[in-house]
PDB file of N, CA and C in Angstrom:
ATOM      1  N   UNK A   1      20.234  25.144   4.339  1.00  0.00           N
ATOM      2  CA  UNK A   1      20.496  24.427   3.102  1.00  0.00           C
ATOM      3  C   UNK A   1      21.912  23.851   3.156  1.00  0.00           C
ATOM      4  N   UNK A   2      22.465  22.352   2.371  1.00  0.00           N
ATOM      5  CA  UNK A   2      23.061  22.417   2.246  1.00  0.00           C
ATOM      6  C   UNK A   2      24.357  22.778   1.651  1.00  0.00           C
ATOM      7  N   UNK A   3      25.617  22.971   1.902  1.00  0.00           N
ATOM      8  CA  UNK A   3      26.554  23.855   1.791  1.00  0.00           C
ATOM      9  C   UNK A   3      28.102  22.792   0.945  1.00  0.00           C
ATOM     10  N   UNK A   4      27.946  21.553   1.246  1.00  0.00           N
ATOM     11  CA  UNK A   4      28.669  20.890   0.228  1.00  0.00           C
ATOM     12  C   UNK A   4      28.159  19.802  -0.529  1.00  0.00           C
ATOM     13  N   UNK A   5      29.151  19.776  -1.852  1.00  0.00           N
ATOM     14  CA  UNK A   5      28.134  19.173  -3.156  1.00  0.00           C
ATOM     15  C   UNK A   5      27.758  17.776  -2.879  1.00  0.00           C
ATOM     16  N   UNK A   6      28.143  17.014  -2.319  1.00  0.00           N
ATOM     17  CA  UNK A   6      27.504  15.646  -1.753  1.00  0.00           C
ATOM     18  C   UNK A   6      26.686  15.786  -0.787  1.00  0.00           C
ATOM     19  N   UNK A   7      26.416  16.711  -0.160  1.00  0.00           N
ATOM     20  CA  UNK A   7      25.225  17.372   0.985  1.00  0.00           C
ATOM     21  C   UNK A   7      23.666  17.697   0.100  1.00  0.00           C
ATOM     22  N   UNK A   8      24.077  18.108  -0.925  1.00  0.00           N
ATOM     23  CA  UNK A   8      23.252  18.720  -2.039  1.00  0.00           C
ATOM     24  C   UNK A   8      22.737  17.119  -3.073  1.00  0.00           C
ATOM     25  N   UNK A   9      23.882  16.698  -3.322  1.00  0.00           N
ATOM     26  CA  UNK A   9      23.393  15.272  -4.007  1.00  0.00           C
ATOM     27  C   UNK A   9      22.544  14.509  -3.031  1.00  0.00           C
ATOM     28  N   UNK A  10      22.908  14.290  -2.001  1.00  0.00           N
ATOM     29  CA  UNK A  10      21.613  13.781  -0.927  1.00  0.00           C
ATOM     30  C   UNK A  10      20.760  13.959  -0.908  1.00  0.00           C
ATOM     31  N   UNK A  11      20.213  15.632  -0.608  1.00  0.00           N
ATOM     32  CA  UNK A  11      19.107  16.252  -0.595  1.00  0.00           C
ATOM     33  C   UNK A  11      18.266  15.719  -1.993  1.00  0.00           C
ATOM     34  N   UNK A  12      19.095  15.807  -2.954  1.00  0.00           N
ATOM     35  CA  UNK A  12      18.207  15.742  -4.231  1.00  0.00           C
ATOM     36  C   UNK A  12      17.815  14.315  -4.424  1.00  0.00           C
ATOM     37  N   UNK A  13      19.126  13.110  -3.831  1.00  0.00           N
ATOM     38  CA  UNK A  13      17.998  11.799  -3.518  1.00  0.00           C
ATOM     39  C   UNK A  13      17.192  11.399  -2.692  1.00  0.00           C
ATOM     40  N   UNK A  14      17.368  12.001  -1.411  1.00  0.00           N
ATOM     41  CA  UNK A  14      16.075  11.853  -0.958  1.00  0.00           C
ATOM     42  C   UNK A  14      14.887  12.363  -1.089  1.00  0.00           C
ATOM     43  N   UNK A  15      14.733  13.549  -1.959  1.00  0.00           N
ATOM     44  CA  UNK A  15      13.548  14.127  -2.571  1.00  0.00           C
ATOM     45  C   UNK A  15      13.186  13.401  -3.474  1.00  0.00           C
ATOM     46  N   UNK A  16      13.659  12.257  -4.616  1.00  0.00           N
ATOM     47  CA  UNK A  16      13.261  11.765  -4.890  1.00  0.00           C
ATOM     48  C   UNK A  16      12.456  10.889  -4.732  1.00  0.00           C
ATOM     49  N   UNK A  17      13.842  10.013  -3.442  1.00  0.00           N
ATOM     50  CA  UNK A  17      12.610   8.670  -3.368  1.00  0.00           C
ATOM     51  C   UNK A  17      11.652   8.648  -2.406  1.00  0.00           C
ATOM     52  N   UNK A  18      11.309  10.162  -1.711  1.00  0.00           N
ATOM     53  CA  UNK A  18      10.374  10.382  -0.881  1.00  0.00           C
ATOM     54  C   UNK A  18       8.999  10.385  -1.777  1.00  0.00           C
ATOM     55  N   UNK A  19       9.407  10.826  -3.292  1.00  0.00           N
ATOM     56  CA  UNK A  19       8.396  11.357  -3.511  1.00  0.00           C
ATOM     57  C   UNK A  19       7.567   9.714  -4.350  1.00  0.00           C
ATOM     58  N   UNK A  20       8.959   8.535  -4.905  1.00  0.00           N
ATOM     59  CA  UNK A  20       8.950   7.636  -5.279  1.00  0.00           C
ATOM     60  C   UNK A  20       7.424   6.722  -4.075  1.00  0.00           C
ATOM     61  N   UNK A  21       8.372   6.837  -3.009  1.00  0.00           N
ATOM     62  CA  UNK A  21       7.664   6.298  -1.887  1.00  0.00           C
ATOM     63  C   UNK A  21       6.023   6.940  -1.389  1.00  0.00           C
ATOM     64  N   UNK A  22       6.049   8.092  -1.828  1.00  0.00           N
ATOM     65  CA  UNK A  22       4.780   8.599  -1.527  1.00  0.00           C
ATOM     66  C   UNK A  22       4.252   7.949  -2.643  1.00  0.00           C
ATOM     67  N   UNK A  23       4.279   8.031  -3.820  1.00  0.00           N
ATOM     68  CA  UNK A  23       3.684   7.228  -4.884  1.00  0.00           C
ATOM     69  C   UNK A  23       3.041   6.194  -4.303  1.00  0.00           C
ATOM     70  N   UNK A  24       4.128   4.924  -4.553  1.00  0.00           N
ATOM     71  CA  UNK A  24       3.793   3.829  -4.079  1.00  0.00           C
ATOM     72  C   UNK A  24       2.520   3.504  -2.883  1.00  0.00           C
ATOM     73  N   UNK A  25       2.400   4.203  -1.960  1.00  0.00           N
ATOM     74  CA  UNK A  25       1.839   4.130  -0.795  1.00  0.00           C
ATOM     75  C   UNK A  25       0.522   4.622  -1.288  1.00  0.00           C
ATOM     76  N   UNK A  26       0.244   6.118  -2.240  1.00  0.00           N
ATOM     77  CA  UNK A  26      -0.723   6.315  -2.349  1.00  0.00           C
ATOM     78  C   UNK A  26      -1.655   5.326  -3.660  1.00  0.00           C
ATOM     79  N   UNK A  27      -0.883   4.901  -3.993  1.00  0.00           N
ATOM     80  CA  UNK A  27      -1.315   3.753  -5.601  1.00  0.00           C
ATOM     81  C   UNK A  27      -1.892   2.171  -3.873  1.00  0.00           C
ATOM     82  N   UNK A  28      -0.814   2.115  -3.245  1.00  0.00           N
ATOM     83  CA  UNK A  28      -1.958   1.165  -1.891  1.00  0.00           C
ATOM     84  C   UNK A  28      -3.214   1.424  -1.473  1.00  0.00           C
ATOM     85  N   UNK A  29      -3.129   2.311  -0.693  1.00  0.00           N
ATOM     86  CA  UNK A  29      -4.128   2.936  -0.493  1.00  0.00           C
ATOM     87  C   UNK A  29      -5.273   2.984  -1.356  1.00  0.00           C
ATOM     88  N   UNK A  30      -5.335   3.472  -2.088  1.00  0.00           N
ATOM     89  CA  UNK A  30      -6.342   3.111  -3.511  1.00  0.00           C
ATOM     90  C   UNK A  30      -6.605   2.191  -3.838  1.00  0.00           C
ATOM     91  N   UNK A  31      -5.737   1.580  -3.538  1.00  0.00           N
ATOM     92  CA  UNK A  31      -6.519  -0.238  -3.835  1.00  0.00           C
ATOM     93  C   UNK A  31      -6.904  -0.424  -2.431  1.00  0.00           C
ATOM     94  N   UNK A  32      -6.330  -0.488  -1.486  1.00  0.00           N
ATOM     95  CA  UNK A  32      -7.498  -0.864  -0.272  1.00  0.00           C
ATOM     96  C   UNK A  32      -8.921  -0.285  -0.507  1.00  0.00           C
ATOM     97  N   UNK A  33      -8.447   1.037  -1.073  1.00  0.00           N
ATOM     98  CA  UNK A  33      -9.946   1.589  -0.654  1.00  0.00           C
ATOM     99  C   UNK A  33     -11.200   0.836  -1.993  1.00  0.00           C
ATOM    100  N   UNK A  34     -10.644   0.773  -2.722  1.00  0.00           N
ATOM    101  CA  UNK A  34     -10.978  -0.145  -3.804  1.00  0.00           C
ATOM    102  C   UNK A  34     -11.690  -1.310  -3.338  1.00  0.00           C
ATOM    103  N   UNK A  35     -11.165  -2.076  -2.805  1.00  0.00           N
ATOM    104  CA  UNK A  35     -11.618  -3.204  -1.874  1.00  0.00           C
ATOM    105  C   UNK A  35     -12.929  -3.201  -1.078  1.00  0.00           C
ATOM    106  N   UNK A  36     -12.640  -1.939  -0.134  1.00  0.00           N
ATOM    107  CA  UNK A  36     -13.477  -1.446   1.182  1.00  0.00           C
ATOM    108  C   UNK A  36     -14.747  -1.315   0.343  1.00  0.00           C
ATOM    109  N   UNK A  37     -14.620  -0.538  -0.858  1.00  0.00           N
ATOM    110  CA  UNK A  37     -15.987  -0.037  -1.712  1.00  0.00           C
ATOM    111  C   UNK A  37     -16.653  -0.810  -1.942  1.00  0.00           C
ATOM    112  N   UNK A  38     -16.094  -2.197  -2.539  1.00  0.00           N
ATOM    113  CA  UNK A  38     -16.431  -3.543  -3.382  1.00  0.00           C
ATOM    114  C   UNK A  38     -17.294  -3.928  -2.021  1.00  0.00           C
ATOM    115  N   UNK A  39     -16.451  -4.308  -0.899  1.00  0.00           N
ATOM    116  CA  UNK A  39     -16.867  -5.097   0.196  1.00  0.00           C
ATOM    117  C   UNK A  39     -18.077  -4.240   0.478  1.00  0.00           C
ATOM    118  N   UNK A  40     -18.292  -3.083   0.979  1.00  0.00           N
ATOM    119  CA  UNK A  40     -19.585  -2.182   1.318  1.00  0.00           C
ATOM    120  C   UNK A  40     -20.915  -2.511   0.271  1.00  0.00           C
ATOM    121  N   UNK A  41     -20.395  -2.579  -1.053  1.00  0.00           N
ATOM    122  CA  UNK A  41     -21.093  -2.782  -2.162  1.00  0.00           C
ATOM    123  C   UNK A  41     -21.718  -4.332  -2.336  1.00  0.00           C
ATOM    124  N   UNK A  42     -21.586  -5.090  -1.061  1.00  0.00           N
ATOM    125  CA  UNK A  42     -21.903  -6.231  -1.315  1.00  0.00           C
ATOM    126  C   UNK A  42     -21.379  -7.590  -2.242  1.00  0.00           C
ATOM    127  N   UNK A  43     -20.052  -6.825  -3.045  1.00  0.00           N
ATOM    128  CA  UNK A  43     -19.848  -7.754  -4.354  1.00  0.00           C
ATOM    129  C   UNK A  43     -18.488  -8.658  -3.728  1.00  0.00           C
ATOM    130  N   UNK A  44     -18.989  -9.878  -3.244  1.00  0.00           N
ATOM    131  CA  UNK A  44     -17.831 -11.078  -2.855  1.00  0.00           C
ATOM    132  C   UNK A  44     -16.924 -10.937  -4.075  1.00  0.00           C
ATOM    133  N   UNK A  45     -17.241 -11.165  -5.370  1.00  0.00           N
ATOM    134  CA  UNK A  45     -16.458 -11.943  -6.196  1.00  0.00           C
ATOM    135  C   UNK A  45     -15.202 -10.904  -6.813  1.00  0.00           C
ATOM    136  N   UNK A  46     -16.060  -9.563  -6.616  1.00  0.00           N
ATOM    137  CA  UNK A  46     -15.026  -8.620  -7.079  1.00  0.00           C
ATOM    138  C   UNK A  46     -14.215  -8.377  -6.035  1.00  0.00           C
ATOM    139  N   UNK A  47     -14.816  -8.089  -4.934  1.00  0.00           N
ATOM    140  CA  UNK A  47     -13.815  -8.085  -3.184  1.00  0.00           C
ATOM    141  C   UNK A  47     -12.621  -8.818  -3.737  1.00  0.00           C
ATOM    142  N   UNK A  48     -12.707 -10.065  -3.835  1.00  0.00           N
ATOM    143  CA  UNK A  48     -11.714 -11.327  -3.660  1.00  0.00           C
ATOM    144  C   UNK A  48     -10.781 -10.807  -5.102  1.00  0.00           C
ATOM    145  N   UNK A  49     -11.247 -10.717  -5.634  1.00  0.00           N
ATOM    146  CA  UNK A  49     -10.595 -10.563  -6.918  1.00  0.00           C
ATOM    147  C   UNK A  49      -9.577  -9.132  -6.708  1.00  0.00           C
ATOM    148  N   UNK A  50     -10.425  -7.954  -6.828  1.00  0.00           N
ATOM    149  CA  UNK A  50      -9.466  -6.857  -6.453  1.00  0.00           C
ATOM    150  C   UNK A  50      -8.389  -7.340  -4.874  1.00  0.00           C
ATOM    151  N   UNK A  51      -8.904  -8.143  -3.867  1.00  0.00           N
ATOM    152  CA  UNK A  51      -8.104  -8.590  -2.701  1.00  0.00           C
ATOM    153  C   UNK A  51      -6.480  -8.917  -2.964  1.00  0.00           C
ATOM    154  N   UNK A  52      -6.516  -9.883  -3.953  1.00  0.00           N
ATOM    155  CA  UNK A  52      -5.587 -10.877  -4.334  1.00  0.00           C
ATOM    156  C   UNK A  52      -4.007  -9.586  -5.612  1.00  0.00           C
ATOM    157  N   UNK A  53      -4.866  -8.474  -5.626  1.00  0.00           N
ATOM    158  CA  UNK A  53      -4.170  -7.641  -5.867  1.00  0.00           C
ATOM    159  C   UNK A  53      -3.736  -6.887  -5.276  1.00  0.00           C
ATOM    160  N   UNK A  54      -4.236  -6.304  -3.895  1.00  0.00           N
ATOM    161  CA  UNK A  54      -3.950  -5.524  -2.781  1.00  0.00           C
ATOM    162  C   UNK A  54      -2.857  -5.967  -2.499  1.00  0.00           C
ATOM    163  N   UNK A  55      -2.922  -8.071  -1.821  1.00  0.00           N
ATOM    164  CA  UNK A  55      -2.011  -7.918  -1.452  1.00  0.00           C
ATOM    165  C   UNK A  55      -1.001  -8.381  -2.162  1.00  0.00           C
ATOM    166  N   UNK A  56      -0.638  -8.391  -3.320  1.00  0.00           N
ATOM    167  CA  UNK A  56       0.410  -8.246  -4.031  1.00  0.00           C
ATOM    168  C   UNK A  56       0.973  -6.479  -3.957  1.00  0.00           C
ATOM    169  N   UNK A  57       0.030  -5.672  -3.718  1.00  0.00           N
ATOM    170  CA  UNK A  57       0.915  -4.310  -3.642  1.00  0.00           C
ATOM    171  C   UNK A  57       1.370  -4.071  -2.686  1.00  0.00           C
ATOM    172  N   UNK A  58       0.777  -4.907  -1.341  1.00  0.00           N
ATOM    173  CA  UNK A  58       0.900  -4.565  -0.427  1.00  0.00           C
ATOM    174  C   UNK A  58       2.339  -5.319  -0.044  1.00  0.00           C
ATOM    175  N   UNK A  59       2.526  -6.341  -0.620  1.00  0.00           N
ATOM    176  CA  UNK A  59       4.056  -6.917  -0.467  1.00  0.00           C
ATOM    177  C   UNK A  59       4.800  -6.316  -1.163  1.00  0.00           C
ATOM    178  N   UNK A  60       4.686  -5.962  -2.118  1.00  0.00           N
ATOM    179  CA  UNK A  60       5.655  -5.151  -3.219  1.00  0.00           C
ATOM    180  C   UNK A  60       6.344  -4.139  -1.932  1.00  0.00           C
ATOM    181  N   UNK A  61       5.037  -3.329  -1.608  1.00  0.00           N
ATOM    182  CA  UNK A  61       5.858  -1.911  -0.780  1.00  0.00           C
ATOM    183  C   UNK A  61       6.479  -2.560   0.575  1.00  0.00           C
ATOM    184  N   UNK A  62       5.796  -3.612   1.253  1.00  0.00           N
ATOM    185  CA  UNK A  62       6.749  -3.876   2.538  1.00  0.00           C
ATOM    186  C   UNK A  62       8.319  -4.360   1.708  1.00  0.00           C
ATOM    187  N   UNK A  63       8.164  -5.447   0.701  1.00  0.00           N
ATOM    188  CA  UNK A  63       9.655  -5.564   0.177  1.00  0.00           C
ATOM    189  C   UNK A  63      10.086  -4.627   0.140  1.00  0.00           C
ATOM    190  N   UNK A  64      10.107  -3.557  -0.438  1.00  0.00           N
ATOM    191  CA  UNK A  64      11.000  -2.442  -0.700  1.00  0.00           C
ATOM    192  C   UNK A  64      11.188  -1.509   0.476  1.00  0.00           C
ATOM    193  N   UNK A  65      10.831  -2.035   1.516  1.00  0.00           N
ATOM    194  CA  UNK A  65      10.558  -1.053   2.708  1.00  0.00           C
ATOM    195  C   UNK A  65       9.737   0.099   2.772  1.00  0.00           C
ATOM    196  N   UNK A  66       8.683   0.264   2.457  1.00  0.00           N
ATOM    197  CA  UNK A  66       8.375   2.028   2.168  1.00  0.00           C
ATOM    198  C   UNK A  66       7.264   1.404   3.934  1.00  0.00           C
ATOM    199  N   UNK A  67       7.136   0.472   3.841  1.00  0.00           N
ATOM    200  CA  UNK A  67       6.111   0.279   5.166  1.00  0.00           C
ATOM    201  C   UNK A  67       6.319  -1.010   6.205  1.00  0.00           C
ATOM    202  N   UNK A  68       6.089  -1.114   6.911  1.00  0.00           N
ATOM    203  CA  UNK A  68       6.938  -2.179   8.026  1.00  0.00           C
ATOM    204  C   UNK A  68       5.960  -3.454   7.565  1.00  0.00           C
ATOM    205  N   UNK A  69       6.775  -4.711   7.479  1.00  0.00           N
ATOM    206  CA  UNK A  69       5.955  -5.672   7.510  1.00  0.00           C
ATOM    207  C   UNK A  69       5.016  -5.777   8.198  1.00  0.00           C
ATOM    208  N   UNK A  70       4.828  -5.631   9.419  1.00  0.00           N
ATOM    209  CA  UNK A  70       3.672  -5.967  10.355  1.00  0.00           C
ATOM    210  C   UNK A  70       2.357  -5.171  10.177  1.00  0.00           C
ATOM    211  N   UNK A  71       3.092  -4.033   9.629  1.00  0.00           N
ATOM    212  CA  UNK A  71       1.699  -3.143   8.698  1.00  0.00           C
ATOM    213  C   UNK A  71       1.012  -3.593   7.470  1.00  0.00           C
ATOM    214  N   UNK A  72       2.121  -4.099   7.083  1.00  0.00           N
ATOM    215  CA  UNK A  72       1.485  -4.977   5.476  1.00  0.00           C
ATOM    216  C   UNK A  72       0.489  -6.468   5.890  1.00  0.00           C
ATOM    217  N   UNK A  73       1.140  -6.870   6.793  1.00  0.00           N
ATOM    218  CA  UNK A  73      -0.068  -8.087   7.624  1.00  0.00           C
ATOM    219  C   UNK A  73      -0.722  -7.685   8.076  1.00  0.00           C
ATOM    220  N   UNK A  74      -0.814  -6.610   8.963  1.00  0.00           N
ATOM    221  CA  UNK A  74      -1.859  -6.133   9.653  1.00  0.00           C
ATOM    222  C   UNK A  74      -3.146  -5.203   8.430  1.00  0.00           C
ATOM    223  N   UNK A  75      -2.833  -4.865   7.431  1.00  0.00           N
ATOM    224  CA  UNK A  75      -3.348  -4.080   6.490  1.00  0.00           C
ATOM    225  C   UNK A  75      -4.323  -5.795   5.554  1.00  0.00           C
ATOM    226  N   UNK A  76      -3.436  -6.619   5.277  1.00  0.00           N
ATOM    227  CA  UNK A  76      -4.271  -7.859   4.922  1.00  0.00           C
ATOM    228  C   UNK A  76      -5.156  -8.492   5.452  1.00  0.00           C
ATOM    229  N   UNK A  77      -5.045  -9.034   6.519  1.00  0.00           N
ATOM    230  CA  UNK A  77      -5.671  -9.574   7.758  1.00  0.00           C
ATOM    231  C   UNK A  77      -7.133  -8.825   8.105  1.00  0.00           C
ATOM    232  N   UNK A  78      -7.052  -7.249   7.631  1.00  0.00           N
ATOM    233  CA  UNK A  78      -8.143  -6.559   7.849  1.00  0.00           C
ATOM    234  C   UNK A  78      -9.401  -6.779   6.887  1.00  0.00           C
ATOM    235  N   UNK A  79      -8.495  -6.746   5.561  1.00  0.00           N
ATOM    236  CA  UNK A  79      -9.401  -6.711   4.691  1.00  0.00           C
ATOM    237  C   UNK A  79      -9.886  -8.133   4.121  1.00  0.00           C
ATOM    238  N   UNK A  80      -9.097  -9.051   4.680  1.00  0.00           N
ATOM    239  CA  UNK A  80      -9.196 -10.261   4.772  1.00  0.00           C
ATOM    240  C   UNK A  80     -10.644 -10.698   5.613  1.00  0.00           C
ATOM    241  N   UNK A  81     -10.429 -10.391   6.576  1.00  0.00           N
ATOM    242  CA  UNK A  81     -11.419 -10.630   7.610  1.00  0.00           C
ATOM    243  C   UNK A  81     -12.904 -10.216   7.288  1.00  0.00           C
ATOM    244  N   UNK A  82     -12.944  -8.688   6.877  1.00  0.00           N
ATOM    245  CA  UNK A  82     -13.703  -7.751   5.863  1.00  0.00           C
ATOM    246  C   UNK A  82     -14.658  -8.773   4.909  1.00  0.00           C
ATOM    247  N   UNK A  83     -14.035  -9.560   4.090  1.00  0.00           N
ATOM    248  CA  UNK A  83     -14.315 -10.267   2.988  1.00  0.00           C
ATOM    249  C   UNK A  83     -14.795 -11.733   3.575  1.00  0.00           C
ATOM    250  N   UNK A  84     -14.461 -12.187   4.381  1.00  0.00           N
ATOM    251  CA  UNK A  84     -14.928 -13.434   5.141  1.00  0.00           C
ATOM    252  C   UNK A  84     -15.990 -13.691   6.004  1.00  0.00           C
ATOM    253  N   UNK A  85     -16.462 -12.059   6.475  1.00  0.00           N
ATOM    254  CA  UNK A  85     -17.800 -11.702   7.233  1.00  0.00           C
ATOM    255  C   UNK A  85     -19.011 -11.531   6.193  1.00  0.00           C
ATOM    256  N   UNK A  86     -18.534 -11.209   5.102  1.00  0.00           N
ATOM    257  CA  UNK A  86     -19.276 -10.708   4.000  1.00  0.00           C
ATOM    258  C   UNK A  86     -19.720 -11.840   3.225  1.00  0.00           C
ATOM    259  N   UNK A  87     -18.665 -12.985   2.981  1.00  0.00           N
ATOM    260  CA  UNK A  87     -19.366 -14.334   2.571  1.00  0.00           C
ATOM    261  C   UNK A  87     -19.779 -14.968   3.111  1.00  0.00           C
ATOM    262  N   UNK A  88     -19.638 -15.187   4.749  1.00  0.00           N
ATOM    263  CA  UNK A  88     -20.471 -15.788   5.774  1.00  0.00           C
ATOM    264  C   UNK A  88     -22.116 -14.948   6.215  1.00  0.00           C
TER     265      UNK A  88
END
């Protein structure tokens, strides 16, 4: 543990925004999976619709860093693709 009081103030912000950041990621996730359901479920219009919100979360968290850009494209692109097989 730490042993001086700015050692201790650290600890206690990064417990925060770990836990900030776990948030965020798991509120993503849920909407992908949101998506995945729609898309399995056959429903284009809701796919696209819940889509266009994904990836607004999904930029939110690469802005803020909690996930690397190339994950946030690579995470779109999927479900993108997902939704384009499904209307073809």
């Amino acid at each position: 543990m730490a042993n001086l009081k700015s050692a201790i103030k650290r600890v206690n912000t990064n417990n925060k925004k770990r836990a900030q950041n776990q948030q965020f990621k798991s509120e993503m996730r849920s909407s992908i999976k949101n998506v995945e359901t729609l898309i399995d479920a056959n429903d284009l219009d809701g796919a696209k619709q819940a889509f266009q919100d994904v990836s607004q979360k999904i930029d939110r968290t690469v802005q803020r860093g909690i996930i690397h850009r190339n994950n946030g494209n690579r995470q779109k692109s999927r479900l993108a693709l997902k939704i384009k097989q499904l209307g073809a």
